[in-house]
Protein backbone atom coordinates (compact mmCIF):
# COMPACT_ATOMS: atom_id res chain seq x y z
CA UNK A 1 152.50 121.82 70.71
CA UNK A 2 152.31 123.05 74.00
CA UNK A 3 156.17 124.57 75.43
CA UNK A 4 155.66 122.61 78.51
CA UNK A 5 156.49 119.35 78.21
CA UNK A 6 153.26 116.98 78.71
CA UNK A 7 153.33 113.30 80.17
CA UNK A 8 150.98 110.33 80.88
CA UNK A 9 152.21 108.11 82.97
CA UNK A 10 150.28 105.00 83.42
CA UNK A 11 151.10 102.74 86.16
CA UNK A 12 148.84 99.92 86.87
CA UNK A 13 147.79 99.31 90.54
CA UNK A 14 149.32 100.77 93.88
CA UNK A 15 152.48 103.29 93.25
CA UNK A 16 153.76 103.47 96.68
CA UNK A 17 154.27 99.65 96.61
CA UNK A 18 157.22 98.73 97.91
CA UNK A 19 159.21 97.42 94.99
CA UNK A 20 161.73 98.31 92.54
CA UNK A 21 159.64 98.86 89.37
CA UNK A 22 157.44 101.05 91.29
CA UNK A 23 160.34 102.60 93.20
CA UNK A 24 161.65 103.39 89.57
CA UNK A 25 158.41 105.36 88.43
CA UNK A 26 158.09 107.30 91.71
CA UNK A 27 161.64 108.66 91.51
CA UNK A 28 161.27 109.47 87.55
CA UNK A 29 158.00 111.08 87.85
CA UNK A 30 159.78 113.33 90.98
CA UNK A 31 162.81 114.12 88.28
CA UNK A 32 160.71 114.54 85.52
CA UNK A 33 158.91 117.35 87.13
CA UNK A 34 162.38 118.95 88.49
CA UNK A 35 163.00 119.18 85.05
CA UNK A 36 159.80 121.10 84.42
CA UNK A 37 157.73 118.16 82.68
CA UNK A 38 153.72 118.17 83.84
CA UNK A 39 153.20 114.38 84.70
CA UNK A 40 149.68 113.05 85.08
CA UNK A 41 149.61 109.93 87.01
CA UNK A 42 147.42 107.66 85.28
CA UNK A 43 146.27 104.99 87.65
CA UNK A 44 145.63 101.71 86.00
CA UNK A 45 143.49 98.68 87.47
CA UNK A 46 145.12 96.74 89.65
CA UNK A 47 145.02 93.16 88.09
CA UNK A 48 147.59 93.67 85.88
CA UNK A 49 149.37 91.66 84.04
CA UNK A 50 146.41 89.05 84.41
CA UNK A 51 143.93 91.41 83.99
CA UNK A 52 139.82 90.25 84.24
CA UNK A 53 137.30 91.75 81.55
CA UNK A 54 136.29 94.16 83.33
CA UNK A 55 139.91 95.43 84.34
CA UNK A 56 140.38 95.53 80.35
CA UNK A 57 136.95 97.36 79.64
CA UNK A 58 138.09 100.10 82.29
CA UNK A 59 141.39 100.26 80.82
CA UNK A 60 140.27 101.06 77.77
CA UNK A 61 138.17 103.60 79.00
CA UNK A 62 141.02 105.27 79.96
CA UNK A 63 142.90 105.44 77.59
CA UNK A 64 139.98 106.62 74.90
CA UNK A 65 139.45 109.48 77.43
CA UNK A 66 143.01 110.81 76.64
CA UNK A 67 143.53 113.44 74.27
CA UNK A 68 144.62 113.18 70.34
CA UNK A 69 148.65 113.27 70.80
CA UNK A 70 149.21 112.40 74.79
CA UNK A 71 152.50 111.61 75.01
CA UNK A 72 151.78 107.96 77.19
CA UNK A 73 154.07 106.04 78.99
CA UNK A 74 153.32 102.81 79.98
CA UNK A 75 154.71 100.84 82.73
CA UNK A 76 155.38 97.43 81.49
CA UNK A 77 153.89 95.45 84.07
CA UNK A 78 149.86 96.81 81.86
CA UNK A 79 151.14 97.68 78.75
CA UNK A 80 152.41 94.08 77.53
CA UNK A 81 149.11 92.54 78.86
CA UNK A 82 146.82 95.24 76.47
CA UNK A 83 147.85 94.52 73.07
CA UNK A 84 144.56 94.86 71.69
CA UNK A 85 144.43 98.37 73.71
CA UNK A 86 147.82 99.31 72.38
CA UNK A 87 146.91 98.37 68.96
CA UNK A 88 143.59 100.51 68.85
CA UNK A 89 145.45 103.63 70.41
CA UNK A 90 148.99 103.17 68.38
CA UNK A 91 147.90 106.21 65.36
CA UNK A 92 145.77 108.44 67.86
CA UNK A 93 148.34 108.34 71.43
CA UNK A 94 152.10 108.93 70.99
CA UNK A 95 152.52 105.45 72.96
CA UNK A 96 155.99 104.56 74.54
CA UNK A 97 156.40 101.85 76.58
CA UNK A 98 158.46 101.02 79.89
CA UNK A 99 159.56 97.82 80.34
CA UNK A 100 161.35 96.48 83.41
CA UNK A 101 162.01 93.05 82.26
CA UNK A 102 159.89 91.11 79.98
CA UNK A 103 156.92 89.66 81.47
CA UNK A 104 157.45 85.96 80.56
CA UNK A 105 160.06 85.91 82.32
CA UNK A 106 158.54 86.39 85.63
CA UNK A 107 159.89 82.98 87.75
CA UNK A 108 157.02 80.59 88.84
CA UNK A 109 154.74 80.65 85.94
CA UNK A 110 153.24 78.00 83.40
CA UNK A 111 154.87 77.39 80.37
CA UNK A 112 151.57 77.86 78.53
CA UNK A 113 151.27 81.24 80.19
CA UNK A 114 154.80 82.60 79.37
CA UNK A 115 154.33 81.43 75.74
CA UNK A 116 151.07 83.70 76.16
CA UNK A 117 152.78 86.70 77.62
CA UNK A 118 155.28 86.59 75.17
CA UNK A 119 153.04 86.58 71.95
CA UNK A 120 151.01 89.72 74.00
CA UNK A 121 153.52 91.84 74.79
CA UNK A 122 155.30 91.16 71.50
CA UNK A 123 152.09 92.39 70.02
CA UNK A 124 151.84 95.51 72.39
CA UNK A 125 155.58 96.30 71.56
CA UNK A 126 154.74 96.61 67.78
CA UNK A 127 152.41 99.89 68.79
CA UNK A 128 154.53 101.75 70.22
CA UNK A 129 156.81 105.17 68.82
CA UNK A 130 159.70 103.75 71.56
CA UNK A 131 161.05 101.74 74.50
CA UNK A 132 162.32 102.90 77.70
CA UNK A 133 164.56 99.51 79.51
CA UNK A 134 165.89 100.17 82.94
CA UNK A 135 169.06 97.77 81.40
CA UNK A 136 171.05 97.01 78.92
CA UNK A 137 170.03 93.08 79.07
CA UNK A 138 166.72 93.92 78.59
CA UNK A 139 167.42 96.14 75.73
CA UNK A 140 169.24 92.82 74.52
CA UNK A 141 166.71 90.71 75.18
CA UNK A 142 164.23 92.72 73.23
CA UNK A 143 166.07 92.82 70.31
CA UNK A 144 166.90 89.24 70.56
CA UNK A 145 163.44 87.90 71.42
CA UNK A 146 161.10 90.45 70.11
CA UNK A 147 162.34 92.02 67.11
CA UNK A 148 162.57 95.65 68.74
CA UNK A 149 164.64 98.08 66.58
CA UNK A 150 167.69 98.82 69.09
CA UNK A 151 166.98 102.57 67.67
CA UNK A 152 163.77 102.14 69.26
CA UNK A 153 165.20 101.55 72.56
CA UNK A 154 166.57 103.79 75.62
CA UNK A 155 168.58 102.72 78.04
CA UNK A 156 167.73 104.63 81.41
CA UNK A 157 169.02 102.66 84.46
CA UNK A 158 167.95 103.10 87.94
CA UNK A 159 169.95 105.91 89.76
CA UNK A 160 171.64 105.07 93.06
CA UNK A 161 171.60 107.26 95.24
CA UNK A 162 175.23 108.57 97.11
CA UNK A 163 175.44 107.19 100.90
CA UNK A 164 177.95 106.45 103.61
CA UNK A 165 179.58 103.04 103.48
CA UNK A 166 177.64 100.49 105.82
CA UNK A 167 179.70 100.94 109.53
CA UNK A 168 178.06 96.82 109.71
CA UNK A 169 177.73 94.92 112.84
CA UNK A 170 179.02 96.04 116.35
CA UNK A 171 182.18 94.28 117.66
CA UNK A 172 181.67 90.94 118.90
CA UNK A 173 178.36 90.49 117.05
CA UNK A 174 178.47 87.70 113.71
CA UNK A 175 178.48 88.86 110.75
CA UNK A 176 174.76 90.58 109.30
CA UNK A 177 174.02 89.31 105.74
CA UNK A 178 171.10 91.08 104.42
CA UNK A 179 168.55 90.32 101.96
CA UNK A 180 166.32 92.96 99.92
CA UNK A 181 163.74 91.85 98.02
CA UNK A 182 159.93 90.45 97.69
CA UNK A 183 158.90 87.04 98.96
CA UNK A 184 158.44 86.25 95.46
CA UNK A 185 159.81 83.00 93.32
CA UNK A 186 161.99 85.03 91.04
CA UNK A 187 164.08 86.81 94.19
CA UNK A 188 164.38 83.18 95.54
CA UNK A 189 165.08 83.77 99.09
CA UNK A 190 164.38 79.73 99.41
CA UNK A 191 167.99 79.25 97.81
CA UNK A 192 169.51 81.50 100.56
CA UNK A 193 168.00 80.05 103.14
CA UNK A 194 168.60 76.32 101.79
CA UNK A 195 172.68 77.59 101.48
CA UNK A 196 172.71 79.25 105.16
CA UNK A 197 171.06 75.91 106.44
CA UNK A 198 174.44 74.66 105.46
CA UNK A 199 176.35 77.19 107.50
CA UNK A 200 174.48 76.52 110.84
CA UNK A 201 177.91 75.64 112.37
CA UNK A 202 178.98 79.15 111.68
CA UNK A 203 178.40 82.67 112.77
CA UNK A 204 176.16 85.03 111.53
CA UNK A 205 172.51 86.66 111.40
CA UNK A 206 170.64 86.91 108.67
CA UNK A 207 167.33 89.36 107.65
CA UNK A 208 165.38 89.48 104.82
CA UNK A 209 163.67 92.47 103.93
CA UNK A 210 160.82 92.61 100.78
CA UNK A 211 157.17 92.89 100.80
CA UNK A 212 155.34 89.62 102.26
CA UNK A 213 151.88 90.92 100.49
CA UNK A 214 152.59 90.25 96.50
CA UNK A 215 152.69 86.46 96.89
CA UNK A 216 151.25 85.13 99.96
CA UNK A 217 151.60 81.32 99.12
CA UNK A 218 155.62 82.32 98.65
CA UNK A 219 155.46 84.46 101.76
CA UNK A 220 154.05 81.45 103.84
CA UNK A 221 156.33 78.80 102.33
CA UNK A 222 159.66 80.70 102.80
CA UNK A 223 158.93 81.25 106.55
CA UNK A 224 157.82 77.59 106.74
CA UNK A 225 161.46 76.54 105.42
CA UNK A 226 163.26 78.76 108.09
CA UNK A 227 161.05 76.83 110.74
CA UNK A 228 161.72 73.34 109.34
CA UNK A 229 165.82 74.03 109.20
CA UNK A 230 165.26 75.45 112.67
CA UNK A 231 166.57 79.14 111.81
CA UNK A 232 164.03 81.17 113.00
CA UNK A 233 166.19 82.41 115.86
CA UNK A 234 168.51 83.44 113.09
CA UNK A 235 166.96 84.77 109.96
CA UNK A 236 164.13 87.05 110.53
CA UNK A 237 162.09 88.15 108.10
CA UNK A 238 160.44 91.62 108.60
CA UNK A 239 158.20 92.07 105.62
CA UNK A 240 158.36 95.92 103.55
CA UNK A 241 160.08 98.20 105.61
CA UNK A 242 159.43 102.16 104.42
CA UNK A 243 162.89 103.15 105.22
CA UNK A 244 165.97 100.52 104.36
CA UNK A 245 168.82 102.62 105.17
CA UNK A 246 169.89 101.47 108.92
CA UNK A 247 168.97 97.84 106.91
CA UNK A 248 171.97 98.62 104.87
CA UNK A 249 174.24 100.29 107.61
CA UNK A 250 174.45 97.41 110.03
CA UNK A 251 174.85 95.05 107.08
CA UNK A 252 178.11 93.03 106.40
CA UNK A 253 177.32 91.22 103.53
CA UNK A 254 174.45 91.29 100.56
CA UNK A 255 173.20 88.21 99.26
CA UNK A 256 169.96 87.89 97.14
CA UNK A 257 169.41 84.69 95.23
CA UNK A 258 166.98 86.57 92.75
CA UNK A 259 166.69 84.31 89.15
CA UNK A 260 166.27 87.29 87.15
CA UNK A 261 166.61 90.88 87.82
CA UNK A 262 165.79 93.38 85.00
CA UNK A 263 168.41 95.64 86.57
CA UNK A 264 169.06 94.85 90.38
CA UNK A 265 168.09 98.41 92.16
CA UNK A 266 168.78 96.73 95.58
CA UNK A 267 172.42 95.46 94.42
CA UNK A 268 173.31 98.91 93.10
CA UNK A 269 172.10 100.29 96.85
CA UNK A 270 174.48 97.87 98.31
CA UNK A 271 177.41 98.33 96.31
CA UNK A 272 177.00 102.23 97.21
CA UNK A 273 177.27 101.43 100.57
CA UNK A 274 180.31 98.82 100.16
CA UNK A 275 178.70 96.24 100.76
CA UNK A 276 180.26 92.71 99.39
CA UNK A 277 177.92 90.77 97.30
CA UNK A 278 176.68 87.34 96.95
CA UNK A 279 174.23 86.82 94.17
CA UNK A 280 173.41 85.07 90.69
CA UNK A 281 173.48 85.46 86.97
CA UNK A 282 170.40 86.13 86.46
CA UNK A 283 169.42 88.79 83.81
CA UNK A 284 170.98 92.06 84.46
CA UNK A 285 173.10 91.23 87.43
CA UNK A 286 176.33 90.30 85.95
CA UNK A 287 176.05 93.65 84.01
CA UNK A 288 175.78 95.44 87.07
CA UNK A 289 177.60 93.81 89.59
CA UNK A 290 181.45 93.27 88.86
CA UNK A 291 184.39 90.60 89.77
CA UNK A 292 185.92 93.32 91.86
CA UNK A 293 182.22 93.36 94.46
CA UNK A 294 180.99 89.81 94.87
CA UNK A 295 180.97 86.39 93.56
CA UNK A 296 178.14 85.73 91.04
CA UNK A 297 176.84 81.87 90.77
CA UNK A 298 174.01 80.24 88.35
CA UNK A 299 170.55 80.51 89.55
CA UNK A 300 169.68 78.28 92.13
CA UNK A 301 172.83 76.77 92.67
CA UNK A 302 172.30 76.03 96.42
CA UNK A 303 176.21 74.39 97.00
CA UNK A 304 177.53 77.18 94.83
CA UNK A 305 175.92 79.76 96.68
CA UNK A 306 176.93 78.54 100.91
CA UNK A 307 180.00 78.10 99.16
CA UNK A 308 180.56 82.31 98.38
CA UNK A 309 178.68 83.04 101.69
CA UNK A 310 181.71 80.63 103.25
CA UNK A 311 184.33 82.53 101.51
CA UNK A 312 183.19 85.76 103.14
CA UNK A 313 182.05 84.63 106.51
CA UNK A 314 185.44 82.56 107.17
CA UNK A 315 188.06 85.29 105.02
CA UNK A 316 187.61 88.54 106.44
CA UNK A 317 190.05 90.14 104.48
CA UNK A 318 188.10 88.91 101.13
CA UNK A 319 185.24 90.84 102.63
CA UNK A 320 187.26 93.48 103.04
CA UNK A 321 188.29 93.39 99.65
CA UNK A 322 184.69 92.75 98.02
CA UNK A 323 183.79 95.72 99.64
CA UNK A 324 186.10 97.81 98.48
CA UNK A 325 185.37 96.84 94.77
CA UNK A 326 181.42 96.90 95.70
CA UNK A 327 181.82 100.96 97.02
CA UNK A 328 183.87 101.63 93.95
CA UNK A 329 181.89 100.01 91.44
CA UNK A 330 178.76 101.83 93.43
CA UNK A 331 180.60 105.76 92.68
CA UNK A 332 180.37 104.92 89.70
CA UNK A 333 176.75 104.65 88.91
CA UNK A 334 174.57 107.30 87.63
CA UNK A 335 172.67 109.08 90.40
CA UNK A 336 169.24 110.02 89.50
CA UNK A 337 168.83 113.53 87.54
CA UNK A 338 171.49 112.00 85.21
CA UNK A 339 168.98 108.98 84.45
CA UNK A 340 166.31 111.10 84.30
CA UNK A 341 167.71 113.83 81.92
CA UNK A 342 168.44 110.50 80.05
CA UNK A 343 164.78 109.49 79.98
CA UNK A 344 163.21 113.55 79.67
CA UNK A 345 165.72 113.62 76.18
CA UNK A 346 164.02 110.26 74.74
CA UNK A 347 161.24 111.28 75.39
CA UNK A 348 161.13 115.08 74.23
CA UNK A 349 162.51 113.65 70.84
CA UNK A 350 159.24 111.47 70.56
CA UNK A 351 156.85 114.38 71.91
């Protein structure tokens, strides 16, 4: 075996996407590298995880092409939609797989078709020599749902990177309450805007920031909503934005409705920059985000939800207080050479 350490990464689809699963496997193919691993970006088809025929045929391809032993890791959003693939590679490729958060899980889909994606990626998972999980819940819900050997499993989370605390809104301006995430059903801006459609009487300005190009049906009906409540003077949506950071620093408030997060990158950002936080308990986010930084309520809980926003619009010393828990809770999170030396160890002991 070679004495530099040798990686396949395969990563269906566009890597500079704006999102956090892609966000995830830019930054940890950067750290790998600063920690003098080779990483091959392996660029899978795009259709993943409903892949056509021909997607699959090509796929395959690719993977046949690799050399006997390739250390491959496999981005979740591919790997639990190529069982068969996984299954026909398992004794030949040293095969580890990345999972963000199970695939069935993904809001907005047929019952039918997250029994389906279950049963695949279940099947996948069975071929593998390990399992990187960007959370603890998902290491849970592997375990719990699929039968994965907690042994098998390593927990690297996201890093967060160190910033300034958010200096917010100028005086005299309402209160900015800012939104990161795709116009997708699972981030559920719809339950935001439904709960700030009960707050017209008060002040405040809203934006939403998240790609506009992974669902356009979503895309179109969320900006539909904000026209038919008559907020489009007050939320604005601005689609993927390369650089988020002046997003964050005239912030006064985070609040994402998401229904499940696999870990919650965007609410670990926040809390680094003191934000307060308004969100649900959905998957990993009561894991992440404590008491001390925000007020957690069930997914899609519309009442529940202008009810925390009103707590931290009309209470300005609770926001001042939720902040302070959010920046302290956010110095406390691994930055990201410590998540990567996590991931380079895992995977060195499979290699």
């Amino acid at each position: 075996m070679s004495d530099v350490a040798h990686l396949v990464f395969a990563i269906p689809g566009d890597i500079e996407i704006r999102s956090g699963g892609y966000g995830y496997d830019r930054r940890m193919i950067g750290e790998l590298c600063r920690l003098g691993w080779q990483v091959d970006h392996l660029r899978l088809p795009d259709g993943f995880p409903d892949p056509d025929r021909d997607e699959l045929e090509t796929t395959a391809m690719q993977f046949s092409g690799l050399p006997d032993g390739s250390l491959v890791l496999v981005d979740g959003l591919a790997f639990g939609a190529m069982p068969d693939i996984a299954r026909r590679e398992a004794s030949r490729l040293r095969l580890v797989a990345l999972v963000h958060h199970p695939l069935a899980l993904e809001t907005g889909i047929l019952q039918e078709r997250a029994q389906e994606l279950c049963r695949s990626e279940a099947a996948a998972l069975a071929c593998v020599r390990g399992i990187v999980v960007t959370s603890p819940e998902t290491a849970r819900t592997l375990a719990s749902d699929f039968g994965v050997r907690q042994d098998a499993i390593c927990v690297a989370i996201p890093g967060t990177e160190r910033a300034e605390p958010s200096r917010g809104s100028a005086d005299g301006e309402p209160p900015m309450i800012l939104a990161v995430g795709s116009l997708t059903p699972r981030k559920d801006h719809a339950t935001l805007v439904a709960a700030l459609a009960q707050l017209r009487d008060r002040a405040w300005r809203c934006r939403i920031v998240g790609s506009d190009g992974m669902d356009l049906e979503s895309a179109s009906t969320l900006r539909r909503q904000i026209a038919d409540h008559g907020l489009g003077d007050r939320i604005v949506v601005t689609g993927a934005l390369d650089d988020i950071d002046a997003e964050y620093d005239r912030a006064d408030i985070f609040a994402l409705a998401s229904r499940y997060e696999g870990f919650g990158m965007v609410f670990a950002e926040a809390m680094a920059r003191g934000l307060p936080i308004v969100g649900c308990r959905g998957g990993a986010v009561p894991d992440l985000v404590p008491p001390a930084a925000g007020m957690l309520v069930e997914p899609g809980d519309i009442d529940r939800f202008a009810a925390a926003l009103t707590t931290l619009l009309d209470d300005p010393q609770a926001r001042r207080d939720y902040a302070a828990g959010a920046r302290a809770a956010g110095l406390k999170l691994p930055d990201w050479p410590a998540s990567a030396q996590i991931l380079a160890d895992f995977l060195e002991g499979i290699r």
